[in-house]
N, C-alpha and C. Protein backbone atom coordinates (compact mmCIF):
# COMPACT_ATOMS: atom_id res chain seq x y z
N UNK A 1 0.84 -1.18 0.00
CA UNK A 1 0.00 0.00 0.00
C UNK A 1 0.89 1.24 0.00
N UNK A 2 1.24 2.27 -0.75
CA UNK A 2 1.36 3.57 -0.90
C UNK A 2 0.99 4.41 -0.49
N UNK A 3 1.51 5.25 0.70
CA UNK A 3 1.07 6.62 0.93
C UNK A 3 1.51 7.64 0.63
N UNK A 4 0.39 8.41 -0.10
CA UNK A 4 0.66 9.86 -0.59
C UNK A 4 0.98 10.94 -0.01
N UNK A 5 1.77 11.75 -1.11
CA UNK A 5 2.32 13.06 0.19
C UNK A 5 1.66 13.56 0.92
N UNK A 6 0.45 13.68 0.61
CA UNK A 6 -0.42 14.91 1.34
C UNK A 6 -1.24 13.80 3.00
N UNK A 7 -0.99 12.84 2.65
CA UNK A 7 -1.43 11.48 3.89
C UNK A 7 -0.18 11.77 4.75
N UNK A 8 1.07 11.52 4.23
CA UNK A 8 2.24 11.31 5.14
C UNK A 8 2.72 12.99 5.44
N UNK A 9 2.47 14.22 4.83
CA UNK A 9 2.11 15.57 5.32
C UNK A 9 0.99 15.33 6.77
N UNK A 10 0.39 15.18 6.34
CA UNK A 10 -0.37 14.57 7.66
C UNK A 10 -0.22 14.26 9.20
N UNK A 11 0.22 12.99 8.55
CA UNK A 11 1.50 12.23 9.45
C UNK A 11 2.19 12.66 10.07
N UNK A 12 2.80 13.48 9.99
CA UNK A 12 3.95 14.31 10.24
C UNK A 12 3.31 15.54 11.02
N UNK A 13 2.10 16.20 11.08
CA UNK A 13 2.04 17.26 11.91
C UNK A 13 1.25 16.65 12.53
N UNK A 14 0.77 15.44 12.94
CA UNK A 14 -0.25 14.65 13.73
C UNK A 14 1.40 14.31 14.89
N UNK A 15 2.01 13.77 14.33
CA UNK A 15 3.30 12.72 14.85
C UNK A 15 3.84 14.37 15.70
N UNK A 16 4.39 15.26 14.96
CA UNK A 16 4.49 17.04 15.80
C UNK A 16 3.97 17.36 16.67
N UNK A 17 2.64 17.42 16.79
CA UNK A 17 1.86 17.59 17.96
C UNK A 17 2.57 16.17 19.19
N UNK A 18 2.05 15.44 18.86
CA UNK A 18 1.90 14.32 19.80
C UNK A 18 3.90 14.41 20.66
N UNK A 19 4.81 14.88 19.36
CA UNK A 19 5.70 15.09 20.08
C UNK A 19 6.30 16.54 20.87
N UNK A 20 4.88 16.88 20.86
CA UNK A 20 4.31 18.47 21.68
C UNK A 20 6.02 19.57 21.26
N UNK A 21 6.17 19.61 19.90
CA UNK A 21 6.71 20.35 18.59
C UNK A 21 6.28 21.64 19.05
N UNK A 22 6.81 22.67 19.61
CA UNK A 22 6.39 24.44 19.81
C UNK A 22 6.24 25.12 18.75
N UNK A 23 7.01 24.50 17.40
CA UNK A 23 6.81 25.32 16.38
C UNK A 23 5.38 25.13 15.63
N UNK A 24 5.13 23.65 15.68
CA UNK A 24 4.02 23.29 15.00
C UNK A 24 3.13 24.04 15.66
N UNK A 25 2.59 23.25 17.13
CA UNK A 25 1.84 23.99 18.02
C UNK A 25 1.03 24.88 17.87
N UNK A 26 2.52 26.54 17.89
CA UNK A 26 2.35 27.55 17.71
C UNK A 26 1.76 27.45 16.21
N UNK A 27 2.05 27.10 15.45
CA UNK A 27 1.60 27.32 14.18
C UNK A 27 0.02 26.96 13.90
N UNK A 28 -0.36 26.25 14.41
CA UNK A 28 -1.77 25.40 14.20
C UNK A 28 -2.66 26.58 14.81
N UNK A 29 -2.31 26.74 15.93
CA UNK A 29 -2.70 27.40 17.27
C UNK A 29 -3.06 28.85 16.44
N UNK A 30 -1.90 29.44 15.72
CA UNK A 30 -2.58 30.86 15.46
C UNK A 30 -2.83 30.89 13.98
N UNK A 31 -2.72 29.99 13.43
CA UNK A 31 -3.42 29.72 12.07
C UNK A 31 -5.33 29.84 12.40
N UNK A 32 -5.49 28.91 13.18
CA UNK A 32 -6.46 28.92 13.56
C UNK A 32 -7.58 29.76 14.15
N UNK A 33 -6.95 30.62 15.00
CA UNK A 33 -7.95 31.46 16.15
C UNK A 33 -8.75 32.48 15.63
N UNK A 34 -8.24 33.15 14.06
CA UNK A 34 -8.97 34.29 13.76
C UNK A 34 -10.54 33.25 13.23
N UNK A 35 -10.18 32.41 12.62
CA UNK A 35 -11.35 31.41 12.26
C UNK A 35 -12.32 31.30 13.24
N UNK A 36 -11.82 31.21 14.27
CA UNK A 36 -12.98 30.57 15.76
C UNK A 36 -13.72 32.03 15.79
N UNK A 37 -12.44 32.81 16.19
CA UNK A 37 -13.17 33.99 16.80
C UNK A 37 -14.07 34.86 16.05
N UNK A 38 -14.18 34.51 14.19
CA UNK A 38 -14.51 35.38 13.85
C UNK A 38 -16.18 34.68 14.26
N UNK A 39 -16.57 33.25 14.02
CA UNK A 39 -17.32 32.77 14.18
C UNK A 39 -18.24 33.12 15.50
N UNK A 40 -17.37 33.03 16.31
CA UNK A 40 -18.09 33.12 18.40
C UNK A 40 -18.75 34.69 18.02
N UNK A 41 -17.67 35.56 17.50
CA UNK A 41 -18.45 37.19 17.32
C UNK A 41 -19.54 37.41 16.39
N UNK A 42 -19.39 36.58 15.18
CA UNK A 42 -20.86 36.47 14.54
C UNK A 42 -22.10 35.80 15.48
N UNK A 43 -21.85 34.60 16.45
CA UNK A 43 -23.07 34.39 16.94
C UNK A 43 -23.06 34.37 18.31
N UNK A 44 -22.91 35.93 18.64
CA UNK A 44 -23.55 36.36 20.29
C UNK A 44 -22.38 36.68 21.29
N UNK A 45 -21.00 36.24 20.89
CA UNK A 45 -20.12 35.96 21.61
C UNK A 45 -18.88 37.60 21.63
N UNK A 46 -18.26 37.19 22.59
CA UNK A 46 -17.20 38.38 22.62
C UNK A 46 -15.49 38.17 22.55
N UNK A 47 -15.16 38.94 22.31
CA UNK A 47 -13.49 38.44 21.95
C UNK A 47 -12.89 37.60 23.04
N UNK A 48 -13.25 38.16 24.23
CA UNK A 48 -12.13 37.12 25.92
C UNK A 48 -13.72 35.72 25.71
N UNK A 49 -14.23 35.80 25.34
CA UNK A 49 -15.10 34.19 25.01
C UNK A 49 -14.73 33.74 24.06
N UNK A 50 -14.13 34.51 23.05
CA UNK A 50 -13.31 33.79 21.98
C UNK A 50 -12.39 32.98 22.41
N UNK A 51 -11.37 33.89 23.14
CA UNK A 51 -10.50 33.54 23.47
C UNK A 51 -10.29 31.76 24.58
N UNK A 52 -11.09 32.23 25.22
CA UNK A 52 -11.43 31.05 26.44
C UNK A 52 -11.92 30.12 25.47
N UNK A 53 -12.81 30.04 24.81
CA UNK A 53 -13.52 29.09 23.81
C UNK A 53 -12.43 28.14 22.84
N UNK A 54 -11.58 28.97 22.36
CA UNK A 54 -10.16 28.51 21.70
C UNK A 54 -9.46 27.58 22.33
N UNK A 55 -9.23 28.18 23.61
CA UNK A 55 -7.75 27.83 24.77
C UNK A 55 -8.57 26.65 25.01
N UNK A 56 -9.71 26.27 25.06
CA UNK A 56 -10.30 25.07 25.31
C UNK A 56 -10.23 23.97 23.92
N UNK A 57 -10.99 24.52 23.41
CA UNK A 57 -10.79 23.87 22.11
C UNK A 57 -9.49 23.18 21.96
N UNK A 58 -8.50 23.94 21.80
CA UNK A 58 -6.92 23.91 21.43
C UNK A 58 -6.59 22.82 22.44
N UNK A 59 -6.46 22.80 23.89
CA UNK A 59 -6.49 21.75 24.37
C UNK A 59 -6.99 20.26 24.02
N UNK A 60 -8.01 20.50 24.12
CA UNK A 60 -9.06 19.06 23.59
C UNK A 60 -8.43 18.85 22.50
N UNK A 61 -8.17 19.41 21.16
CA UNK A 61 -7.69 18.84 20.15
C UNK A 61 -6.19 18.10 20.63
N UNK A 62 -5.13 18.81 21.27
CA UNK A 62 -3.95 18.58 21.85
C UNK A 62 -4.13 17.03 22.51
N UNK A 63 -5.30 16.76 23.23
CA UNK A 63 -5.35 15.72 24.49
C UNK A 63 -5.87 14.60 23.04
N UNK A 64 -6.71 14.76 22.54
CA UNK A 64 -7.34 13.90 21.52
C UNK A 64 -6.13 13.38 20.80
N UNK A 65 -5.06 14.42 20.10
CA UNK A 65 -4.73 14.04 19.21
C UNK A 65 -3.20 13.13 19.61
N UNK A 66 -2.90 13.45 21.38
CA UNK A 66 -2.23 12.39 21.86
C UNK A 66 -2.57 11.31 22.09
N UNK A 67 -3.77 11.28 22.62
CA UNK A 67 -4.54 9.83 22.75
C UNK A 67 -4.98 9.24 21.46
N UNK A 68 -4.73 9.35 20.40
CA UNK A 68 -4.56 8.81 19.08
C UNK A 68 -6.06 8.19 18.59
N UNK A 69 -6.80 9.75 19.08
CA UNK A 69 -8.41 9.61 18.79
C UNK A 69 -8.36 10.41 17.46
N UNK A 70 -7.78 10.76 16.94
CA UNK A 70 -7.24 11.44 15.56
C UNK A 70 -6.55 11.24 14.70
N UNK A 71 -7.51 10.96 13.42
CA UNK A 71 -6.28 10.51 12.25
C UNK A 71 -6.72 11.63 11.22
N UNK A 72 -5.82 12.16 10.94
CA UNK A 72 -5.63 12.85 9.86
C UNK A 72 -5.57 12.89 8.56
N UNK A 73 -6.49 12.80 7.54
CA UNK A 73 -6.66 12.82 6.15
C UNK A 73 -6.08 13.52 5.13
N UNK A 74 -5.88 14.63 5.65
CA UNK A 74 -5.02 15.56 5.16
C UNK A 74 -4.51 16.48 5.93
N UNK A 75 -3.32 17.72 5.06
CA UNK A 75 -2.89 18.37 6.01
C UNK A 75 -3.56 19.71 7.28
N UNK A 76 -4.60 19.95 5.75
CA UNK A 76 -5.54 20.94 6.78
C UNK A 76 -6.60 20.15 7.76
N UNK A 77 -6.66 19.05 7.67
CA UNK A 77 -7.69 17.92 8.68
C UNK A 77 -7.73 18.49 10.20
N UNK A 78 -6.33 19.19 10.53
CA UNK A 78 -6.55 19.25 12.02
C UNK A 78 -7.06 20.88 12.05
N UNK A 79 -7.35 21.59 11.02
CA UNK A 79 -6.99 22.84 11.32
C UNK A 79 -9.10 22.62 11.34
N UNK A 80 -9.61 21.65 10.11
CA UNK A 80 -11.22 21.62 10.31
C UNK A 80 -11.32 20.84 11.72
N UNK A 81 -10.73 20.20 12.46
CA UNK A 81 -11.15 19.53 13.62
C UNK A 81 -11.11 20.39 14.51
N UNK A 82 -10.36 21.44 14.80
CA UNK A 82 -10.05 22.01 15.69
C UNK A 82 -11.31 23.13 15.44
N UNK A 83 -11.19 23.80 14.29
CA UNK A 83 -12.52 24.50 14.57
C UNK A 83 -14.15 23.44 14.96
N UNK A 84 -14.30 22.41 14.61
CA UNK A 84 -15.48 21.91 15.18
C UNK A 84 -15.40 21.79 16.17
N UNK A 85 -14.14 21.16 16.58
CA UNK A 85 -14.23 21.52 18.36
C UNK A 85 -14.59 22.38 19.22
N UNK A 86 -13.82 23.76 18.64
CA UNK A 86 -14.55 25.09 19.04
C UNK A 86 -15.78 25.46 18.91
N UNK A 87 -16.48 24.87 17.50
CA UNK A 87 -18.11 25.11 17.08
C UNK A 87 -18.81 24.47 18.13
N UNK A 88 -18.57 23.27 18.60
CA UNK A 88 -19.22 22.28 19.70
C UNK A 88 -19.04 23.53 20.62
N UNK A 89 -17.57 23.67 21.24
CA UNK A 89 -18.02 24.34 22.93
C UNK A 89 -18.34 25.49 22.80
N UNK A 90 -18.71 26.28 21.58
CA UNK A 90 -19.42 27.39 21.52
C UNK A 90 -21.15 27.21 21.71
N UNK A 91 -21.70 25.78 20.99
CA UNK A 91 -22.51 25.65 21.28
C UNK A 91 -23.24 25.13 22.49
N UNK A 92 -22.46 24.26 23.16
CA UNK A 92 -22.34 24.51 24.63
C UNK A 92 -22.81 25.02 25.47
N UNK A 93 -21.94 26.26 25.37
CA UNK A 93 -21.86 27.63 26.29
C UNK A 93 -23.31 27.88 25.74
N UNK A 94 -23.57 28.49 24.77
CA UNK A 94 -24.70 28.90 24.04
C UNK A 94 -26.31 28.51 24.68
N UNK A 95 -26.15 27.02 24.80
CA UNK A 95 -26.89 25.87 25.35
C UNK A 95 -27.35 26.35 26.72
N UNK A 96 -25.78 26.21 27.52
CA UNK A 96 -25.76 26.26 28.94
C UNK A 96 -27.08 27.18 29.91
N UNK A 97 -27.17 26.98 30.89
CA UNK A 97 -28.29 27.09 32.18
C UNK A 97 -27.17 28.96 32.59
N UNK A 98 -26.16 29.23 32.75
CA UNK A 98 -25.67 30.24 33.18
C UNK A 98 -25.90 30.55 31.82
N UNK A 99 -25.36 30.65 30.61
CA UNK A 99 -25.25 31.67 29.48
C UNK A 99 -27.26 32.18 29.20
N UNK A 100 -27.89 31.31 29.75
CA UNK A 100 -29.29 31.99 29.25
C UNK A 100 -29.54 32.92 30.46
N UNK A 101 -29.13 32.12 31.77
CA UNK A 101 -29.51 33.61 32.83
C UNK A 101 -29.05 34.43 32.30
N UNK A 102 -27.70 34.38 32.42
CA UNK A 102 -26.75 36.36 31.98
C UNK A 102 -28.09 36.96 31.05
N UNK A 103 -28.24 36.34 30.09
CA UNK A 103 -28.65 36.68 29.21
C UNK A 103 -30.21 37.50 29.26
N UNK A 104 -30.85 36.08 30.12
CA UNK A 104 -31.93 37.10 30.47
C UNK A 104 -32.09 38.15 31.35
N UNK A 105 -30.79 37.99 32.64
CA UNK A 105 -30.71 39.03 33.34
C UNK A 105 -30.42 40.73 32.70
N UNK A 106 -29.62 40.53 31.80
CA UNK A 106 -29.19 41.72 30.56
C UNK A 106 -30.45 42.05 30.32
N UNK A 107 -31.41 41.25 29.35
CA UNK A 107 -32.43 41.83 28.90
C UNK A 107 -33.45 42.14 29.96
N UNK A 108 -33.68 41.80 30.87
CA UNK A 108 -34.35 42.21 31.46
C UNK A 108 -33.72 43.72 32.56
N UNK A 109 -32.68 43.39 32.36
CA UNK A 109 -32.45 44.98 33.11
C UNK A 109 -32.60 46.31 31.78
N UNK A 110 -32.48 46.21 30.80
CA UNK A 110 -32.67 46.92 29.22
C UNK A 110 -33.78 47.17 29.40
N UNK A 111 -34.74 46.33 29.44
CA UNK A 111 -35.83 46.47 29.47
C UNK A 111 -36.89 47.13 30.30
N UNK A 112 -36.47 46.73 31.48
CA UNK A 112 -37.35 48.21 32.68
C UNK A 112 -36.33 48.92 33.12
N UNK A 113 -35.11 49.27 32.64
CA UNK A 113 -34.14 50.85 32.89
C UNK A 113 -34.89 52.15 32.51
N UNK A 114 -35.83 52.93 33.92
CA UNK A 114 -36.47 53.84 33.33
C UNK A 114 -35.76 54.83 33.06
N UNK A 115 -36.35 56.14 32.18
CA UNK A 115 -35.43 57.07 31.32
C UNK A 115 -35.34 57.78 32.57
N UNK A 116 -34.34 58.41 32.84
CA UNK A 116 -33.72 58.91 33.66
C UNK A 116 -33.11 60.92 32.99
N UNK A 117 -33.73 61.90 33.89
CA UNK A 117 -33.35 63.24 32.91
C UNK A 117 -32.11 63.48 32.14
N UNK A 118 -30.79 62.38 32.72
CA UNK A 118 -30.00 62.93 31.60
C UNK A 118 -30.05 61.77 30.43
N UNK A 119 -31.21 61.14 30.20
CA UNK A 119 -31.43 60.16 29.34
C UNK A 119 -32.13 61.30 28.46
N UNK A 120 -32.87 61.48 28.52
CA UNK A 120 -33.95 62.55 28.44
C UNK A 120 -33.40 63.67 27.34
N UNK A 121 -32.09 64.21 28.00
CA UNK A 121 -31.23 65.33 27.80
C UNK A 121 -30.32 64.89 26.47
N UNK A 122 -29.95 63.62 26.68
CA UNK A 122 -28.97 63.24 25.55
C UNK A 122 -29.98 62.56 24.93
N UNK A 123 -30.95 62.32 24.64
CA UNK A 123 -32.18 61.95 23.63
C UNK A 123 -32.66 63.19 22.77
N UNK A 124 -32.90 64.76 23.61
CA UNK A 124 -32.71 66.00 23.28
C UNK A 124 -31.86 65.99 21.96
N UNK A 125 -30.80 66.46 22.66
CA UNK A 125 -29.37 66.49 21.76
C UNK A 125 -28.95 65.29 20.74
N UNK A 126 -29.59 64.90 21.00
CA UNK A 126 -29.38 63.45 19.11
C UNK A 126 -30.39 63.79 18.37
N UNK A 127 -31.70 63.96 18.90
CA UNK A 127 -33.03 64.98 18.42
C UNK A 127 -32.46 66.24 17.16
N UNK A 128 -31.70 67.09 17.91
CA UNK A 128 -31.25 68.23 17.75
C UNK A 128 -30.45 68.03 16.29
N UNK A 129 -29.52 67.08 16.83
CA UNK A 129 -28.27 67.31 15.70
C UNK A 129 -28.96 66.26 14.26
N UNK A 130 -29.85 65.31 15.06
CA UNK A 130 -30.53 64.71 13.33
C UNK A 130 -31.46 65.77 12.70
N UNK A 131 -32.11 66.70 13.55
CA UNK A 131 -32.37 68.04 13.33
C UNK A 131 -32.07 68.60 12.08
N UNK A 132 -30.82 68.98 12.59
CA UNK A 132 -29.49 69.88 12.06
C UNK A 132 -28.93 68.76 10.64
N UNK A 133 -28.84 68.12 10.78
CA UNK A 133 -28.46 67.10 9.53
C UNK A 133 -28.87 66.95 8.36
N UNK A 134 -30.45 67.00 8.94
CA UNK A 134 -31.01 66.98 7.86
C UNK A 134 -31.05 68.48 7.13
N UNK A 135 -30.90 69.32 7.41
CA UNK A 135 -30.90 70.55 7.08
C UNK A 135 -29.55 70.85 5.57
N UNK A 136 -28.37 70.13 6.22
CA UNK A 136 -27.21 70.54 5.41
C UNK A 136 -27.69 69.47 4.13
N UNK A 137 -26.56 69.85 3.07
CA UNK A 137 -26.59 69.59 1.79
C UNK A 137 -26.53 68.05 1.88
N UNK A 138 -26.75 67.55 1.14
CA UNK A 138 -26.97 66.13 0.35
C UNK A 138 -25.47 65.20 0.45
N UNK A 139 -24.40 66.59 0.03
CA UNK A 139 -22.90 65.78 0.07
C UNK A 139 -22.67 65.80 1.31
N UNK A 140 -22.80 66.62 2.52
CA UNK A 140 -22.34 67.23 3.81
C UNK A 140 -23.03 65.58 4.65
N UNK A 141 -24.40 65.38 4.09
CA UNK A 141 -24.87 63.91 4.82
C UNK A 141 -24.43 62.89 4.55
N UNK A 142 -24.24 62.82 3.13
CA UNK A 142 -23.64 61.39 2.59
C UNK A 142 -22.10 61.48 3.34
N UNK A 143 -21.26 62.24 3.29
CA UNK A 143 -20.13 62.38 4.02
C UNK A 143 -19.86 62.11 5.48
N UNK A 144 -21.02 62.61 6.66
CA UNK A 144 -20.98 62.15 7.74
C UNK A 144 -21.58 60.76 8.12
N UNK A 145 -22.59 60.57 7.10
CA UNK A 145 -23.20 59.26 7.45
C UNK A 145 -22.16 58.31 6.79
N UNK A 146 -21.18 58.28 5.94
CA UNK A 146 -20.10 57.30 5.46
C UNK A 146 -18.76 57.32 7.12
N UNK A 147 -19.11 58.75 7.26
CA UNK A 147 -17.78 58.49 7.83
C UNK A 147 -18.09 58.40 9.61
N UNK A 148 -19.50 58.57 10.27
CA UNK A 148 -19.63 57.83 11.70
C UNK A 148 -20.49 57.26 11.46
N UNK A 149 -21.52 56.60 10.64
CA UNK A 149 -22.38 55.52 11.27
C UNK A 149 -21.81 54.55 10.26
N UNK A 150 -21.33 54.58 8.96
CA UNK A 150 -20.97 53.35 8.50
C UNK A 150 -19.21 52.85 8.59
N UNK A 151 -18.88 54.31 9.86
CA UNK A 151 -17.22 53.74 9.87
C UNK A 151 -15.97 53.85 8.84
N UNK A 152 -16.47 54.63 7.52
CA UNK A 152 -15.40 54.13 6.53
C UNK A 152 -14.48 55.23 6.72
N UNK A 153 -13.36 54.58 5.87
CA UNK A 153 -12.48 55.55 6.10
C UNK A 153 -12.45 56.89 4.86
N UNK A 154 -11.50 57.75 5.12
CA UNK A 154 -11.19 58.65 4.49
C UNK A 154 -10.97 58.34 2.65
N UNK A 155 -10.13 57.14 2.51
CA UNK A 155 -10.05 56.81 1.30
C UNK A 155 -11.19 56.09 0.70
N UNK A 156 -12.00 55.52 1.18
CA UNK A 156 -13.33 54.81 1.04
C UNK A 156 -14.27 55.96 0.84
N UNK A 157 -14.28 57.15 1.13
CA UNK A 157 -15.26 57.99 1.36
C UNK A 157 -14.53 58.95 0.09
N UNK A 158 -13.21 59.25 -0.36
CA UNK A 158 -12.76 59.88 -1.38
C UNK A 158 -12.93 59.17 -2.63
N UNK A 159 -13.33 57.87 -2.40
CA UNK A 159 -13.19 57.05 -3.57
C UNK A 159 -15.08 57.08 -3.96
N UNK A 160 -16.24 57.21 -3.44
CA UNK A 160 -17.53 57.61 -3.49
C UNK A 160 -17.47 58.65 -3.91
N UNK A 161 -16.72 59.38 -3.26
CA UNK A 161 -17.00 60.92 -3.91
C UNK A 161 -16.31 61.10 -5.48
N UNK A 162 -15.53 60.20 -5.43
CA UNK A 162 -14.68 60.73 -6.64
C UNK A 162 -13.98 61.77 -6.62
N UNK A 163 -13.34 62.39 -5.24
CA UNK A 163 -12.25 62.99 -5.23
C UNK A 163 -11.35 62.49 -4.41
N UNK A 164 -10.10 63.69 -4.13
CA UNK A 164 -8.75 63.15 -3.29
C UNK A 164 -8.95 62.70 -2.19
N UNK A 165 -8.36 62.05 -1.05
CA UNK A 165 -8.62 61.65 0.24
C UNK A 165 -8.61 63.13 1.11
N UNK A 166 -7.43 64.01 0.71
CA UNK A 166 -7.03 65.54 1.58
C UNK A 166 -8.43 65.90 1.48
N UNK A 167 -9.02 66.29 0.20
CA UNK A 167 -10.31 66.86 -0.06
C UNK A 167 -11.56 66.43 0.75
N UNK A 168 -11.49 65.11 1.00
CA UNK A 168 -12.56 64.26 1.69
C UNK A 168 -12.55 64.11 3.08
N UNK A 169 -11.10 64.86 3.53
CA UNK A 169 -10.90 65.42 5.21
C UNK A 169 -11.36 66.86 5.22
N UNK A 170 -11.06 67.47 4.08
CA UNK A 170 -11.79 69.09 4.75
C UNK A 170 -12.82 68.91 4.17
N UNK A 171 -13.51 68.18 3.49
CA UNK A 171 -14.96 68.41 3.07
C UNK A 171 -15.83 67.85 4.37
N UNK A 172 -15.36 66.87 5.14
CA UNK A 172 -15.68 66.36 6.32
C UNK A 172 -15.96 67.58 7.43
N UNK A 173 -14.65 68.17 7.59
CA UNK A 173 -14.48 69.31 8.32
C UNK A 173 -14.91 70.21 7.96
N UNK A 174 -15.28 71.05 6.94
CA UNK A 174 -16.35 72.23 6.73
C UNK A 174 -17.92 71.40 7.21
N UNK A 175 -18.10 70.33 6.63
CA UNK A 175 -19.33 69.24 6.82
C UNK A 175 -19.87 69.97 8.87
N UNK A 176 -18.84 69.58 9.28
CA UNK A 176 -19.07 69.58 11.29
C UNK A 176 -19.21 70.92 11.24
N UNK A 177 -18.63 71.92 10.45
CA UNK A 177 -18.57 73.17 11.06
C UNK A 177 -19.72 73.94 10.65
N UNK A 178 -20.55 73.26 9.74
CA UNK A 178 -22.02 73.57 9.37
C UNK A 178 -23.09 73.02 10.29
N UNK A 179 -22.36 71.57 11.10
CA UNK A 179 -23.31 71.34 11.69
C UNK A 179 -23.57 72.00 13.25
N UNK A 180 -21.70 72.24 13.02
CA UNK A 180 -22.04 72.99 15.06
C UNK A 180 -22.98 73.90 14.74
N UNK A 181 -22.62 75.15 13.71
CA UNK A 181 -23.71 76.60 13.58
C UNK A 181 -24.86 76.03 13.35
N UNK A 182 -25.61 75.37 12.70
CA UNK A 182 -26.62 74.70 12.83
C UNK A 182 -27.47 74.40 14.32
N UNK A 183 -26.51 73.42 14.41
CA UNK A 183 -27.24 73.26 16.08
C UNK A 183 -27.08 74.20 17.11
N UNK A 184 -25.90 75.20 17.50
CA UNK A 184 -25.65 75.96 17.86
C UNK A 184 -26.66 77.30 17.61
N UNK A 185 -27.44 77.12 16.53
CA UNK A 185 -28.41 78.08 16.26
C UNK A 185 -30.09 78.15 16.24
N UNK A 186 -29.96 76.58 16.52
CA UNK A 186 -31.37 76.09 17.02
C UNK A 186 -32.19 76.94 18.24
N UNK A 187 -33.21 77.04 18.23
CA UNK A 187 -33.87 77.24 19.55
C UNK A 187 -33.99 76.70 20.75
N UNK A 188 -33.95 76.84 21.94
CA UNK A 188 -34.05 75.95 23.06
C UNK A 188 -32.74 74.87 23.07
N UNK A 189 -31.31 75.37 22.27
CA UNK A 189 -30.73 74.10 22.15
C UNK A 189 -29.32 74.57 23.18
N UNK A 190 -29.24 73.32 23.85
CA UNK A 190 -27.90 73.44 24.66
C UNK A 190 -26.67 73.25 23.73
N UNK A 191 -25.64 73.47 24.22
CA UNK A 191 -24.70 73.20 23.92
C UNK A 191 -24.22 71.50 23.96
């Protein structure tokens, strides 16, 4: 019987681990984590639960793959095992009797937190300035709404506009300085 490179590739980082190899290890280990974590943050989870979720995972695969509950098919074989591992104790946690309290304890404190006057006050003042927003020009909105509620950057926002990035920082900045006088000129409006 003949084994092929990509079997005895295998072999060889299965046989690495088991001879607890730091380079491999390390290598598997952070090949891996942006994968888990991007997953745990898509469903509900936070980066230090990433993290813990991993360090577990990573173990279990480690203990498994000494106890020679793991054979490897190919070379990326351990890199899909290791994330199911993580998918399992994410679902888990997910599952778990503590992750639904937190959970309902959260929502239920969200939920009867009565408004309180400086709730009130900074409800005012977001009032005010969507106010004021809507007032300025068409480019002055598309410009602030690219650049704080959808996050982009300066070159992302020069590249929509179809001009330079420099241009798309002071067009930003005349943009605010229409909106302070704006709101600044409202009635009844605080500072």
């Amino acid at each position: 019987m003949k084994i092929s490179r990509t079997q005895d590739q295998s072999n060889q980082i299965v046989a690495l681990i088991i001879q607890n190899d730091s380079a491999t290890l390390k290598k598997v280990y952070t090949t891996n984590f942006s994968k888990v974590k991007t997953y745990i943050l898509k469903n509900n989870g936070s980066i230090a639960e990433a993290k813990d979720i991993y360090q577990e995972a990573f173990v279990a695969m480690w203990k498994n793959v000494k106890a020679n509950k793991f054979t490897a098919e190919s070379p990326t074989a351990i890199n899909g095992y290791l994330f199911q591992i993580a998918k399992n104790k994410w679902l888990d946690h997910l599952r778990s009797a503590a992750y639904k309290n937190k959970t309902f304890i959260n929502r239920e404190i969200e939920f009867y937190e009565p408004e309180t006057e400086e709730i009130r006050i900074k409800n005012k003042q977001i009032e005010k300035i969507l106010e004021a927003i809507s007032h300025l020009g068409e480019k002055c909105q598309l410009i602030l709404k690219l650049f704080y509620f959808e996050k982009k950057s300066f070159k992302i926002i020069a590249e929509i506009l179809s001009i330079d990035e420099a241009s798309a920082k002071n067009a930003k900045y005349r943009c605010l300085e229409q909106l302070r006088k704006k709101t600044e000129s409202t009635p009844n409006g605080n500072r």
